[in-house]
Protein backbone atom coordinates (compact mmCIF):
# COMPACT_ATOMS: atom_id res chain seq x y z
CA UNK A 1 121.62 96.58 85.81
CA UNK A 2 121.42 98.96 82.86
CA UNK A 3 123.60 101.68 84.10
CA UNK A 4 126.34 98.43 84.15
CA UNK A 5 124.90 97.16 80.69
CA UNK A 6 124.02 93.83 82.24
CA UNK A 7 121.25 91.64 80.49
CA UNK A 8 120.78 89.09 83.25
CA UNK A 9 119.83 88.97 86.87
CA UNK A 10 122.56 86.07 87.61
CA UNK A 11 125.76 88.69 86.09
CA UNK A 12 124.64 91.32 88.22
CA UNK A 13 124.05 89.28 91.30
CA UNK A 14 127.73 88.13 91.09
CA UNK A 15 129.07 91.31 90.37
CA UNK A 16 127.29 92.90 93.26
CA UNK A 17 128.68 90.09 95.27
CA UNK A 18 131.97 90.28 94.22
CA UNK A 19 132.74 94.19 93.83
CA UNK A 20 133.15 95.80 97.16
CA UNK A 21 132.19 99.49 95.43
CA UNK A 22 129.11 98.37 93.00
CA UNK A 23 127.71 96.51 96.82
CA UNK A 24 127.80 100.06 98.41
CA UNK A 25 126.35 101.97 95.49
CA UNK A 26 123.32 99.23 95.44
CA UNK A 27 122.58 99.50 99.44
CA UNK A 28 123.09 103.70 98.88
CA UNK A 29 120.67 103.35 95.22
CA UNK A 30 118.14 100.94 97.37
CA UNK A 31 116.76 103.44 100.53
CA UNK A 32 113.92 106.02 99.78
CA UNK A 33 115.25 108.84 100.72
CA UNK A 34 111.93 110.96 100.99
CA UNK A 35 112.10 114.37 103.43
CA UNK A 36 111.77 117.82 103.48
CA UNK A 37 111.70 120.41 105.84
CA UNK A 38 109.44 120.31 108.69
CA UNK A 39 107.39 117.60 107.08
CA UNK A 40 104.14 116.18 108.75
CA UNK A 41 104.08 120.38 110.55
CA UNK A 42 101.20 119.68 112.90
CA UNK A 43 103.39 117.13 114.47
CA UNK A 44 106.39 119.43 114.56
CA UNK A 45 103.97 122.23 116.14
CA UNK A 46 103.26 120.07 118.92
CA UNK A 47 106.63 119.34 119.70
CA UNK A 48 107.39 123.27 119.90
CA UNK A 49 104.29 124.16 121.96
CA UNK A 50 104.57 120.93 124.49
CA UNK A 51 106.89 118.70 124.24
CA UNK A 52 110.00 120.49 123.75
CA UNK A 53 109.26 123.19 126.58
CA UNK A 54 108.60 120.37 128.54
CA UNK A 55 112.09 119.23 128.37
CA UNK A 56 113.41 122.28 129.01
CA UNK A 57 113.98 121.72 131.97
CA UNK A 58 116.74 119.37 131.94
CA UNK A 59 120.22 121.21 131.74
CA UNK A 60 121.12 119.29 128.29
CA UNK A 61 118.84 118.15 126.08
CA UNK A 62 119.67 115.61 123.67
CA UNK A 63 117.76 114.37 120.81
CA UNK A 64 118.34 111.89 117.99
CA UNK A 65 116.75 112.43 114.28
CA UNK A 66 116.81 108.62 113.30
CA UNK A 67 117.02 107.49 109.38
CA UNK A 68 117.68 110.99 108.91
CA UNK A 69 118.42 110.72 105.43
CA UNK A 70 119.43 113.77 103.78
CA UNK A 71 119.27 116.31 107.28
CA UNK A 72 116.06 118.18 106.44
CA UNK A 73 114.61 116.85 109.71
CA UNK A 74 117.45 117.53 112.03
CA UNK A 75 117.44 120.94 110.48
CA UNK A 76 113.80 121.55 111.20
CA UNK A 77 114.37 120.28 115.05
CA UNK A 78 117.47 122.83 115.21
CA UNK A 79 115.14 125.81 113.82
CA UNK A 80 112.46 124.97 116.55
CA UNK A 81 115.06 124.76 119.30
CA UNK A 82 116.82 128.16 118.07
CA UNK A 83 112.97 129.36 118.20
CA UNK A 84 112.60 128.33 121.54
CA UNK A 85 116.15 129.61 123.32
CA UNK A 86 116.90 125.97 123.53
CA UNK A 87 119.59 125.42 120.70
CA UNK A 88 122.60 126.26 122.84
CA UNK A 89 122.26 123.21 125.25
CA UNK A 90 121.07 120.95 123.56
CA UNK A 91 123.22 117.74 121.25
CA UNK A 92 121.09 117.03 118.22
CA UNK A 93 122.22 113.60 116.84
CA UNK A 94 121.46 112.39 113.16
CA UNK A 95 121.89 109.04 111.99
CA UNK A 96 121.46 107.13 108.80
CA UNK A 97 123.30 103.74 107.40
CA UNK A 98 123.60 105.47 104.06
CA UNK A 99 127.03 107.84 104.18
CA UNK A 100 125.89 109.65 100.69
CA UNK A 101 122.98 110.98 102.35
CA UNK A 102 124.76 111.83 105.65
CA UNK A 103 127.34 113.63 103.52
CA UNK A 104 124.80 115.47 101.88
CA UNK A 105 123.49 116.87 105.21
CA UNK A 106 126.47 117.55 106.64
CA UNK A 107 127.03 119.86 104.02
CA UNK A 108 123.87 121.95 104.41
CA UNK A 109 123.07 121.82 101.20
CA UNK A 110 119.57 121.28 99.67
CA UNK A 111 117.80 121.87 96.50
CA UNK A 112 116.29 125.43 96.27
CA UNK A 113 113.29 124.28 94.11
CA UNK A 114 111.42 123.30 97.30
CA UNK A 115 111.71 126.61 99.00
CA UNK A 116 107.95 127.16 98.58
CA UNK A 117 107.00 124.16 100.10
CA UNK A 118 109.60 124.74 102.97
CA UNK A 119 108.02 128.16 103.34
CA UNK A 120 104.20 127.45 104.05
CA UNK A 121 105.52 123.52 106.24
CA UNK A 122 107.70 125.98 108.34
CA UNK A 123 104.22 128.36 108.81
CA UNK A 124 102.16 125.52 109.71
CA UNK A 125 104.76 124.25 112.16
CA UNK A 126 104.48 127.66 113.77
CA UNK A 127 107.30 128.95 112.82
CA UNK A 128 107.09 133.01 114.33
CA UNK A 129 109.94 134.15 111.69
CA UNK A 130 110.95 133.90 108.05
CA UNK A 131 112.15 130.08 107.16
CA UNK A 132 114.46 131.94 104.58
CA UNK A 133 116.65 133.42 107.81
CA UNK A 134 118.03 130.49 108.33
CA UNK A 135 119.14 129.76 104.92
CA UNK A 136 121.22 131.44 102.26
CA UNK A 137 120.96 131.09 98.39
CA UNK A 138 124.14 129.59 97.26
CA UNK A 139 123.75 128.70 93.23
CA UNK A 140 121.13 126.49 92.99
CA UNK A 141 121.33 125.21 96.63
CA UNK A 142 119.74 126.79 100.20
CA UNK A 143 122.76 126.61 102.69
CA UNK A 144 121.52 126.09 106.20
CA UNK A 145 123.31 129.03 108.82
CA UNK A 146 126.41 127.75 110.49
CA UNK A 147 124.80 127.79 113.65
CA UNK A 148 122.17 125.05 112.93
CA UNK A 149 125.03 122.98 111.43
CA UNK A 150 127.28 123.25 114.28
CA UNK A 151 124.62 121.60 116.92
CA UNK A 152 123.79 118.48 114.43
CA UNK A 153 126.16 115.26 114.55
CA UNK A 154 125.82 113.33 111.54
CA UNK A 155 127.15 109.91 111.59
CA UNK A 156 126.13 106.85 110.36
CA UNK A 157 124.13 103.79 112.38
CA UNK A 158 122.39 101.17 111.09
CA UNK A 159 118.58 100.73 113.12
CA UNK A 160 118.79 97.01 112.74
CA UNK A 161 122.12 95.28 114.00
CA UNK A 162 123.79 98.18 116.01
CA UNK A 163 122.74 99.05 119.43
CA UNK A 164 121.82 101.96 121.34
CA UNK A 165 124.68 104.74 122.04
CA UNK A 166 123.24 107.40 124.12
CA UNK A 167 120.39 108.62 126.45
CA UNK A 168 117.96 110.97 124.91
CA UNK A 169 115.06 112.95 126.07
CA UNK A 170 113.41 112.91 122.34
CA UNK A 171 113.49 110.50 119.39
CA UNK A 172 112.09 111.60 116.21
CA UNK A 173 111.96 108.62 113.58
CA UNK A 174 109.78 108.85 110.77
CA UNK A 175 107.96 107.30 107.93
CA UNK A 176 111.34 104.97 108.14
CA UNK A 177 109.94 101.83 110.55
CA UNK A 178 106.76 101.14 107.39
CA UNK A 179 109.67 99.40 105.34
CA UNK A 180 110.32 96.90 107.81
CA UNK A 181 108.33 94.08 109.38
CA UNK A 182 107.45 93.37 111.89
CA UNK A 183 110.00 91.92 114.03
CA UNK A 184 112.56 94.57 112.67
CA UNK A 185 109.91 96.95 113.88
CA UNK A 186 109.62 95.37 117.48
CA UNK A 187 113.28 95.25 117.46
CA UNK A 188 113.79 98.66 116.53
CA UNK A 189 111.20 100.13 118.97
CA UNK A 190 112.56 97.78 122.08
CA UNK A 191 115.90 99.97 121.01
CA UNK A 192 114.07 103.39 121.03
CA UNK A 193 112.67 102.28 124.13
CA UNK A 194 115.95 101.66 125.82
CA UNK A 195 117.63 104.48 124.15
CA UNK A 196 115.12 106.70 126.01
CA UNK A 197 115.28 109.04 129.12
CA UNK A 198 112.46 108.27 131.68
CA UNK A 199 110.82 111.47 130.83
CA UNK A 200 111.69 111.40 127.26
CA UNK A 201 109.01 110.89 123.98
CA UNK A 202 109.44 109.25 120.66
CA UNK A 203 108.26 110.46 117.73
CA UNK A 204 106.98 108.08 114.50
CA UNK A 205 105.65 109.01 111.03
CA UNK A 206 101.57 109.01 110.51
CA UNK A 207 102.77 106.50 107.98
CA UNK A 208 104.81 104.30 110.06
CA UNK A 209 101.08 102.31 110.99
CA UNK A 210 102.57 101.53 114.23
CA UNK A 211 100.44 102.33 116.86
CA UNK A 212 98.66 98.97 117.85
CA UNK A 213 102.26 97.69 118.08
CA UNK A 214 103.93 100.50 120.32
CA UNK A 215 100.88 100.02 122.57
CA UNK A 216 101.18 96.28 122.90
CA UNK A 217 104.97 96.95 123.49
CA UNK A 218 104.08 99.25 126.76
CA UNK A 219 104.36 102.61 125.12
CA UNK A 220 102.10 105.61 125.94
CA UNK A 221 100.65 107.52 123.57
CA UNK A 222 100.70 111.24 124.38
CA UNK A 223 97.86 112.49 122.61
CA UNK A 224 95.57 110.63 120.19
CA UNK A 225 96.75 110.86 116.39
CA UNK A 226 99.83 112.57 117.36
CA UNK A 227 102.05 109.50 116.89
CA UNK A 228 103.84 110.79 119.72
CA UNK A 229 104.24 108.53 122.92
CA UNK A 230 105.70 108.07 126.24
CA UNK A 231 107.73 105.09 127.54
CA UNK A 232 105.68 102.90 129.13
CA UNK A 233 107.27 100.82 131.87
CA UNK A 234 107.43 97.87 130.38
CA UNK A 235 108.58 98.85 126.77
CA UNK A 236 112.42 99.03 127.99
CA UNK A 237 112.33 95.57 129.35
């Protein structure tokens, strides 16, 4: 309201209502948009030492980064499947509803100012190289390798009124599912659950809160306070 020098709730409710562009800059202005690179590593380090060789064996692996916001997630996933010889066959989708933040990722751009706190997530992740090899100092932006950006699909999807549009063997969605309630959450999980391989895992934030709900949905978790479960029989249905 001040950036548009309104004084009252009522003018900027109609003009939001009424103005096609201020609407989309509200719903882009509203999400958090809170991620960095291999955030929550312990989690990240479990997917590269189990679950991720564990899916190896299927000829393509696919995997979607949900509420992806700005790409630093689908990045990290991409790293840990270069790491692991795995990169090359595998279709790492990245959604989010809000196209600024999907442009931004797209472009491989990020801040530099985190680099430090890229460095030591990427370590604790067990990352085996340098996290600066797959990025390039361009001004005051990292640029993420051509080769990570060429595996990632970026494309926008809304969690809560569009429906499930492929088979994966892993779905990472995190610290996204805590802004919702709880039939949004149900919802959203029922589509995880359908979206998911047989053999396939999905993987919340240790903020999401979720557990006692996944359970009571029919998902199983795969270890305890990994956040990481297993589709149960009866979550799909």
């Amino acid at each position: 309201m001040g950036q548009f020098h309104m004084g009252g709730f009522a003018d900027f409710q109609r003009a939001v209502l009424s103005d096609v562009a201020l609407f989309e800059r509200l719903c882009a202005e509203l999400p958090v948009g809170v991620t960095s690179f291999f955030r929550h590593p312990e989690q990240l380090k479990l997917l590269r030492e189990e679950i991720l060789p564990y899916l190896s064996s299927f000829p393509l692996i696919k995997l979607w980064s949900a509420g992806c916001s700005s790409g630093e997630e689908a990045y990290s996933l991409a790293i840990v499947l270069d790491e692991l010889g795995l990169l090359d066959r595998s279709h790492l989708f990245a959604t989010d509803f809000n196209p600024y933040l999907l442009a931004q990722g797209s472009s491989a751009l990020f801040p530099a100012q985190a680099l430090d706190a890229n460095r030591a997530n990427y370590l604790g992740s067990g990352g085996k190289r340098l996290f600066d090899a797959y990025l390039s100092r361009n001004g005051r932006f990292l640029q993420a390798d051509d080769h990570l950006r060429q595996r990632i699909l970026f494309y926008r999807h809304s969690l809560t009124d569009e429906g499930i549009f492929n088979e994966f063997q892993l779905v990472v969605c995190r610290n996204v599912l805590i802004y919702f309630d709880t039939e949004l959450q149900r919802q959203v999980l029922r589509r995880f659950a359908q979206s998911l391989h047989a053999e396939g895992f999905l993987v919340l934030g240790p903020q999401d809160g979720l557990n006692r709900l996944a359970l009571d949905m029919g998902f199983e978790l795969y270890r305890s306070g990994s956040h990481i479960y297993r589709v149960g029989r009866s979550a799909a249905s």
